[in-house]
Each structure stands twice: as structure tokens, then as C-alpha cells.
Protein backbone atom coordinates (compact mmCIF):
# COMPACT_ATOMS: atom_id res chain seq x y z
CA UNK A 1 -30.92 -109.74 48.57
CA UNK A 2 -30.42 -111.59 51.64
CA UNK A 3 -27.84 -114.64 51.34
CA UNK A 4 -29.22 -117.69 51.61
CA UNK A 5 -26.48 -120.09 52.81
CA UNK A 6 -25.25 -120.10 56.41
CA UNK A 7 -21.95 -118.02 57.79
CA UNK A 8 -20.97 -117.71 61.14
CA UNK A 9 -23.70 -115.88 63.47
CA UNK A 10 -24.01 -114.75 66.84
CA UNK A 11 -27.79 -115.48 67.22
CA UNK A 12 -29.64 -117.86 65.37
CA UNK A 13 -33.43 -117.69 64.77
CA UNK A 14 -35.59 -120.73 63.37
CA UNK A 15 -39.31 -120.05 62.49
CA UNK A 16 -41.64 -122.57 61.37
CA UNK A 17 -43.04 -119.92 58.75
CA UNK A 18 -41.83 -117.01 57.16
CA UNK A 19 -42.48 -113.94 59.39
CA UNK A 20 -42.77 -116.33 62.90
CA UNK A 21 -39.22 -114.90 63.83
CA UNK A 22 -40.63 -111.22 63.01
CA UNK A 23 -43.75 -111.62 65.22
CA UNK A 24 -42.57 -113.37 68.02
CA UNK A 25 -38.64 -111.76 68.66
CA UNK A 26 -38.52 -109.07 65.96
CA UNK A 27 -37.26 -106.16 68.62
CA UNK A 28 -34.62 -108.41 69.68
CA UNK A 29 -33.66 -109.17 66.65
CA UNK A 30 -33.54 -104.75 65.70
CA UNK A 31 -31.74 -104.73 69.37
CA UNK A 32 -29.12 -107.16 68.54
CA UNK A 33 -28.54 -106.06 64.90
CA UNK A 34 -27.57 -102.33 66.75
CA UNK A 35 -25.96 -103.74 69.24
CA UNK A 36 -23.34 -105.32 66.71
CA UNK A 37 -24.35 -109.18 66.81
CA UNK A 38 -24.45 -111.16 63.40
CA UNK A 39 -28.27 -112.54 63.17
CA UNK A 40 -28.77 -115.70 60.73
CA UNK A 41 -32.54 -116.86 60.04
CA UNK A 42 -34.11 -120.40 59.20
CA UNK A 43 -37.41 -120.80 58.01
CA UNK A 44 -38.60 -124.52 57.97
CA UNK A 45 -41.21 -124.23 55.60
CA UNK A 46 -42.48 -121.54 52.74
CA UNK A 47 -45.90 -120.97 54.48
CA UNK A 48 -47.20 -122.32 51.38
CA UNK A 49 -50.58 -123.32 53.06
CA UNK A 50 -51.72 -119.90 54.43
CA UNK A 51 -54.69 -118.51 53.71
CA UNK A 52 -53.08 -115.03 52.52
CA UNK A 53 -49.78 -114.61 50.67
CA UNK A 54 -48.94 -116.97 48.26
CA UNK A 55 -45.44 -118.78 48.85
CA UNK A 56 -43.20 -116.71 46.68
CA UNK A 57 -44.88 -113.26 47.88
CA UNK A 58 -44.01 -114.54 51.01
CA UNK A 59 -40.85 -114.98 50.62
CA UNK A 60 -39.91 -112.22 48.57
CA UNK A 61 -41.48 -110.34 52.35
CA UNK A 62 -39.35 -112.31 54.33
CA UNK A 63 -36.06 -111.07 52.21
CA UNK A 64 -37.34 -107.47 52.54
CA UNK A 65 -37.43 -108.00 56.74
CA UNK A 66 -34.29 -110.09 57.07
CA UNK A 67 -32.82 -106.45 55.38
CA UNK A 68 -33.69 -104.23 57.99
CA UNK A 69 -31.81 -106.35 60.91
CA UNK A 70 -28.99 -106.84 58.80
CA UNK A 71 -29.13 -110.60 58.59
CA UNK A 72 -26.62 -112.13 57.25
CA UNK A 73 -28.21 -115.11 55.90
CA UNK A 74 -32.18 -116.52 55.63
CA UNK A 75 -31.72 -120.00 54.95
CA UNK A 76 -35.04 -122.06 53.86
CA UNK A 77 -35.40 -125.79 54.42
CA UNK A 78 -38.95 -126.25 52.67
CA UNK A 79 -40.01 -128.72 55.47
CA UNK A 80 -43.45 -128.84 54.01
CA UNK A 81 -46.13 -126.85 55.52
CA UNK A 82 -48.09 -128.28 58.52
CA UNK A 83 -45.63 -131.13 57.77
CA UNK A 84 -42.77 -130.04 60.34
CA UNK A 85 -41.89 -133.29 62.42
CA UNK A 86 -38.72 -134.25 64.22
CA UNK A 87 -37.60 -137.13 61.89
CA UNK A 88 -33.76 -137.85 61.50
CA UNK A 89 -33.41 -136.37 58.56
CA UNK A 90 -35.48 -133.24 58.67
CA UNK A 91 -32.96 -133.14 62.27
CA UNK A 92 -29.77 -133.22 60.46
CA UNK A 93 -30.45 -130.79 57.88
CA UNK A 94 -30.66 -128.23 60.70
CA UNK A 95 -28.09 -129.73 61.85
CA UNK A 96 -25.84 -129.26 59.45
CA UNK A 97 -27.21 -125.63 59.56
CA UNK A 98 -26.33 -125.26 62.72
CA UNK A 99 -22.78 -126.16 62.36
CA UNK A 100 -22.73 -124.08 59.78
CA UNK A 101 -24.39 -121.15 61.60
CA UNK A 102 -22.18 -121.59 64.43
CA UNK A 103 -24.31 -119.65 66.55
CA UNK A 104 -23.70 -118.91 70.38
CA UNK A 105 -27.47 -118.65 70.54
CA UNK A 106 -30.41 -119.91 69.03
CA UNK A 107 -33.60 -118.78 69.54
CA UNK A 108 -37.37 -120.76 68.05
CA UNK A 109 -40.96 -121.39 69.50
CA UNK A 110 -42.06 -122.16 72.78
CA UNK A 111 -43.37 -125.72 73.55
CA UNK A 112 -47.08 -124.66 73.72
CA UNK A 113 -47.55 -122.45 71.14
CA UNK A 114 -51.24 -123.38 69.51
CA UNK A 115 -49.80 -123.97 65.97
CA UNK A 116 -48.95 -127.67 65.44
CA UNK A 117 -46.17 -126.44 63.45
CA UNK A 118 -45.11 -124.15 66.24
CA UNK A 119 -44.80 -127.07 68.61
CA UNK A 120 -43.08 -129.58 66.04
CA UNK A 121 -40.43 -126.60 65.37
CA UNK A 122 -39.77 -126.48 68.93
CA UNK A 123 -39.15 -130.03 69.00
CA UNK A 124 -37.22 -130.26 65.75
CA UNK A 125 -35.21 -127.43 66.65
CA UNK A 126 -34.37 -129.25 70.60
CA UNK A 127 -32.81 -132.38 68.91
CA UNK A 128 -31.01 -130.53 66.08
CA UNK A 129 -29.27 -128.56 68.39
CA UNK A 130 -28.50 -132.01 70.25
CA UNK A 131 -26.97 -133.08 67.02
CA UNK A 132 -24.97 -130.11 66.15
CA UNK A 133 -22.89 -130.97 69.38
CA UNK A 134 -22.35 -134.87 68.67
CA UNK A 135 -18.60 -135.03 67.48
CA UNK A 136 -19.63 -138.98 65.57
CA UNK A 137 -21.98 -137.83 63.99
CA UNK A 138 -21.01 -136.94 60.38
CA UNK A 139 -22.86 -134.12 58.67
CA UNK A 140 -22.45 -131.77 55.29
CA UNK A 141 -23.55 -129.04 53.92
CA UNK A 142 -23.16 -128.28 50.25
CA UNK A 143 -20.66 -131.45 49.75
CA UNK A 144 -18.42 -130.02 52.67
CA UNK A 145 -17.92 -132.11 56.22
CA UNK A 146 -18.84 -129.63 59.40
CA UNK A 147 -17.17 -130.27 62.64
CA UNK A 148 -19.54 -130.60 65.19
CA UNK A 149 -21.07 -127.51 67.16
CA UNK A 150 -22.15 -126.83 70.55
CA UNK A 151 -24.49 -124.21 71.25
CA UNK A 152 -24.10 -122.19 74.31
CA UNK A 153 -27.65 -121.47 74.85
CA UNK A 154 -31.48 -121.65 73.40
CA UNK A 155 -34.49 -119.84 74.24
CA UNK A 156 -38.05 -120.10 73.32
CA UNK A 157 -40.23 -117.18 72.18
CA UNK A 158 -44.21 -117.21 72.18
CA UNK A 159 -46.43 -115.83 69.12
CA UNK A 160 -49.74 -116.09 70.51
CA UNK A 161 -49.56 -115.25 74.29
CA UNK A 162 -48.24 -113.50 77.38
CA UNK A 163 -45.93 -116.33 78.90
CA UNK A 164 -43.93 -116.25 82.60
CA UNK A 165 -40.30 -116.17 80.70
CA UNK A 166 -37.10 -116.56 82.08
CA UNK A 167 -35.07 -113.22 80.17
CA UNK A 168 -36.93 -110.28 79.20
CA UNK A 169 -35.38 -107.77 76.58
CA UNK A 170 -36.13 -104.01 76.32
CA UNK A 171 -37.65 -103.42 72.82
CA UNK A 172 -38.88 -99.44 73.93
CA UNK A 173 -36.53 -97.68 71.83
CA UNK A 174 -36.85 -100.37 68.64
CA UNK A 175 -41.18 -100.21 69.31
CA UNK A 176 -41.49 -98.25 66.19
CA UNK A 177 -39.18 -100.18 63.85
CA UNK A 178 -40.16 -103.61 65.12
CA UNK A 179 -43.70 -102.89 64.26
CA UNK A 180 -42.41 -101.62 60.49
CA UNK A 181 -40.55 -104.62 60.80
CA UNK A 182 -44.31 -106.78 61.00
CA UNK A 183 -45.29 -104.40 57.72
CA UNK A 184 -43.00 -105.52 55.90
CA UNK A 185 -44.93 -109.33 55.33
CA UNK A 186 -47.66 -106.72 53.32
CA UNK A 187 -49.68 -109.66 52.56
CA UNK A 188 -50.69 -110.69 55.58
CA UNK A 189 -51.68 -107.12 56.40
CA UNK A 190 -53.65 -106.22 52.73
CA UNK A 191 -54.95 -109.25 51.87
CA UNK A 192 -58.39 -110.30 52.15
CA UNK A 193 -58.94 -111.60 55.46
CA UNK A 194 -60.33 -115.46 55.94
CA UNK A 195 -63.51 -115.65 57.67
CA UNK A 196 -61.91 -117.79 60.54
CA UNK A 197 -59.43 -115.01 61.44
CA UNK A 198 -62.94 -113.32 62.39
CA UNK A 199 -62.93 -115.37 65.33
CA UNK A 200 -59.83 -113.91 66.89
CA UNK A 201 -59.18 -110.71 65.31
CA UNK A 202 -58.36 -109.87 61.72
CA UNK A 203 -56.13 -107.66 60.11
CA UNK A 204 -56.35 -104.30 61.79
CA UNK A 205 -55.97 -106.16 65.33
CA UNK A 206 -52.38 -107.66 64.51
CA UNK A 207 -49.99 -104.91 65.88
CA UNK A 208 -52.52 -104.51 68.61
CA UNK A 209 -51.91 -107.90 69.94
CA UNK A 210 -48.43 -107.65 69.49
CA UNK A 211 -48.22 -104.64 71.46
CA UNK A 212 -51.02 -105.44 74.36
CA UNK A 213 -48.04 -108.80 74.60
CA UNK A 214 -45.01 -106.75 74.87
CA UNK A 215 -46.75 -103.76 77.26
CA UNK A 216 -47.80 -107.24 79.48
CA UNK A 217 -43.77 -108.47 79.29
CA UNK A 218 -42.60 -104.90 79.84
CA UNK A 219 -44.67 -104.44 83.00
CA UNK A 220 -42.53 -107.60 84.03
CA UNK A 221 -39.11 -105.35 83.79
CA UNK A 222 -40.71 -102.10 84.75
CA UNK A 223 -40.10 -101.10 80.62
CA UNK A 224 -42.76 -100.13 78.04
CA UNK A 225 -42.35 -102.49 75.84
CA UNK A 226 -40.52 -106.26 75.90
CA UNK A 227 -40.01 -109.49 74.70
CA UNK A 228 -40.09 -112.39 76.74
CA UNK A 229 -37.88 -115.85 76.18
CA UNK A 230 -38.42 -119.20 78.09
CA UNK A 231 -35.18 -120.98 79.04
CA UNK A 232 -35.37 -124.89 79.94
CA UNK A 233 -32.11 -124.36 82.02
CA UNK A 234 -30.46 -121.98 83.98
CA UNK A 235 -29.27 -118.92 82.26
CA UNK A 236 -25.75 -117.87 83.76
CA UNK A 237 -24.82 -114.45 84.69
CA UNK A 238 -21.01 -113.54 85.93
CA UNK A 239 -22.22 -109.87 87.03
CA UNK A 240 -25.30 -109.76 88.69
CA UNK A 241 -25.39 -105.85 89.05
CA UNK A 242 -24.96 -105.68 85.48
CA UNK A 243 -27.51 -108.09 84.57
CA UNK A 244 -29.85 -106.01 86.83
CA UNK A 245 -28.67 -102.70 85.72
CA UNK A 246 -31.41 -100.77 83.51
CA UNK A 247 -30.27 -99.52 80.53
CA UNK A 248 -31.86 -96.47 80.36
């Protein structure tokens, strides 16, 4: 079983549900996990309003994924479903997650996602990270002071459409896994599918979206497949030829 509270990471992903880090950044997260980086996962709420999967199938899922990109924790806050909103103290328990995390990157949802809780995680996750880094302001976790944390850099993933981003990452060789990766939230693939879902696709269509997204973001790189991240500020490069170089 996947820890649950926070250790020192490399990359830190927040998801309003369990499996929004899987759908919108799971080939990153396979890439980094190879490529030797400590991944740490926080899911703001249980998902406990969806219309398939009930909470603890759900998170028994999210365990099961968090296992095959070796994270080393998957921290839940239990936010609320469709209740995510950027008050002080929803802010400071990340917060204190953060600090705990110690991440050099953090990575959650794009501003305009459709999901209201999509947007309010982006939001919640902004000013947390703000926090992290304010020296006077005192936060725990578990009973134990954290000194404060600055965060070198955050990007923003999408989960329901081709964006312009800012950093593109190669997922070709991972395509396979990170689509196994998807399976592994079974519910949302086996259960019976809402009528509303009918108006968009339904559960057969999934991967297919996922994959007509990253062959759109790989065309962007000149790769099969790809992930795209926004970036509100510059993202700094000390070797242009080898941020340019293709790896393959």
C-alpha cells in the first residue's frame, strides 16, 4: 500500500479527484518514475459524488495506480466533493503538505478546465504554493512545525482538451503503460455508464480521447504521443541545445 503521509518528493501532483493526476499527466508521471524522480500525489477530495465508483472503490484504484509510478506517498485531504474552494484553511492544509512534500515541482489543473472543481483546484493549489514559501506563517503537520518551502516551479495540465502549452513531454515509449495506468480506476471503465456521459462519449471512448489529445500535443514536438503543461511564467533553461535535443 501506498503511504499516505508526505516525504520529500521531486514532483508533486494535486488532483481534485482520484484518477485526475492519471488522466491528465499519467505518462509524465511513468517518465519521471524511470527517470529516477520521487513522485508524491494529493487528492483533494474522495470523488465521493461520481456517478460510477463508490468512494472507497475509488480509492482502493487510486492506491493500485500510485503503485505502478512508484509514488512515494498519496496523501488525501477529503475537501468535499464539488466543494473545493480556496478558503484559508482548506490553503494551509496543502500548505503544510507542501512543506512537507518539499517538492521542486508541482504540477495540478489548468485554469479553464470545465469541472468547477478543476478550476477551484487550480486556484487552491496557486495560493497554497504562495503559502508554502511565507517564512511567518506558522504551519504543522501531524503536531510537528514545517519550515517554510519555496517551490521552484508549477505547471498546469488539461483533462478535457488540446491546450497551446508551454513544455511538452514525450510519453511514446510509456503510451502503453500510461493507458494501463487509466485501467487501473476499473470502475470508471466497467461500470454502468450515466446517461449524460452519452452526450460526450461513454466508456469505450475514454482512452480514445486521451490518445486523439496526446497525438494533437505530440504533433506539437514532432513525437507520437505527449503531454502538454501550461506555465504562468517563464520556464528557465541553462542549455538550450539540450533542451532542444530529441531524445530519441
Amino acid at each position: 500500500m501506498t503511504p499516505r503521509s508526505p516525504v520529500p518528493v521531486d514532483l508533486l501532483a494535486v488532483g481534485a479527484h482520484p484518477d485526475d493526476v492519471e488522466y491528465g499527466m499519467g505518462g509524465t508521471l511513468l517518465r519521471h518514475h524511470r527517470g529516477g524522480h520521487r513522485i508524491g500525489v494529493v487528492d483533494l477530495t474522495r470523488g465521493e459524488l461520481g456517478t460510477k465508483g463508490s468512494a472507497d472503490q475509488r480509492a482502493r484504484e487510486a492506491d493500485t495506480a500510485a503503485g505502478h509510478y512508484g509514488a512515494r506517498f498519496r496523501h488525501g485531504l477529503d475537501l468535499g466533493d464539488n466543494r473545493i474552494g480556496a478558503d484559508p484553511a482548506g490553503v494551509e492544509r496543502l500548505a503544510a503538505v507542501i512543506r512537507a512534500a518539499r517538492p521542486t515541482l508541482v504540477c495540478t489543473h489548468q485554469a479553464e478546465d470545465t469541472h468547477p472543481d478543476h478550476r477551484a483546484a487550480h486556484e487552491l493549489v496557486r495560493r497554497a504554493v504562495f503559502a508554502a514559501a511565507l517564512a511567518s506563517l506558522e504551519l504543522t503537520f501531524d503536531g510537528d512545525p514545517l519550515d517554510h518551502h519555496v517551490v521552484d516551479g508549477v505547471l498546469y495540465f488539461a483533462t478535457d482538451r488540446v491546450v497551446d502549452g508551454h513544455v511538452h513531454v514525450d510519453v511514446s515509449e510509456v503510451w502503453e503503460a500510461r493507458l494501463g495506468l487509466m485501467m487501473a480506476f476499473a470502475s470508471q471503465f466497467t461500470a454502468p455508464t450515466a446517461e449524460i456521459d452519452h452526450t460526450l462519449y461513454g466508456i469505450d471512448d475514454y482512452l480514445e480521447v486521451v490518445a486523439t489529445r496526446a497525438r494533437a500535443h505530440g504533433q506539437r514536438i514532432g513525437v507520437r504521443y505527449a503531454e502538454a503543461f501550461v506555465a504562468e511564467q517563464g520556464v528557465a533553461a541553462d542549455d538550450l541545445v539540450e533542451l532542444v535535443r530529441r531524445r530519441h
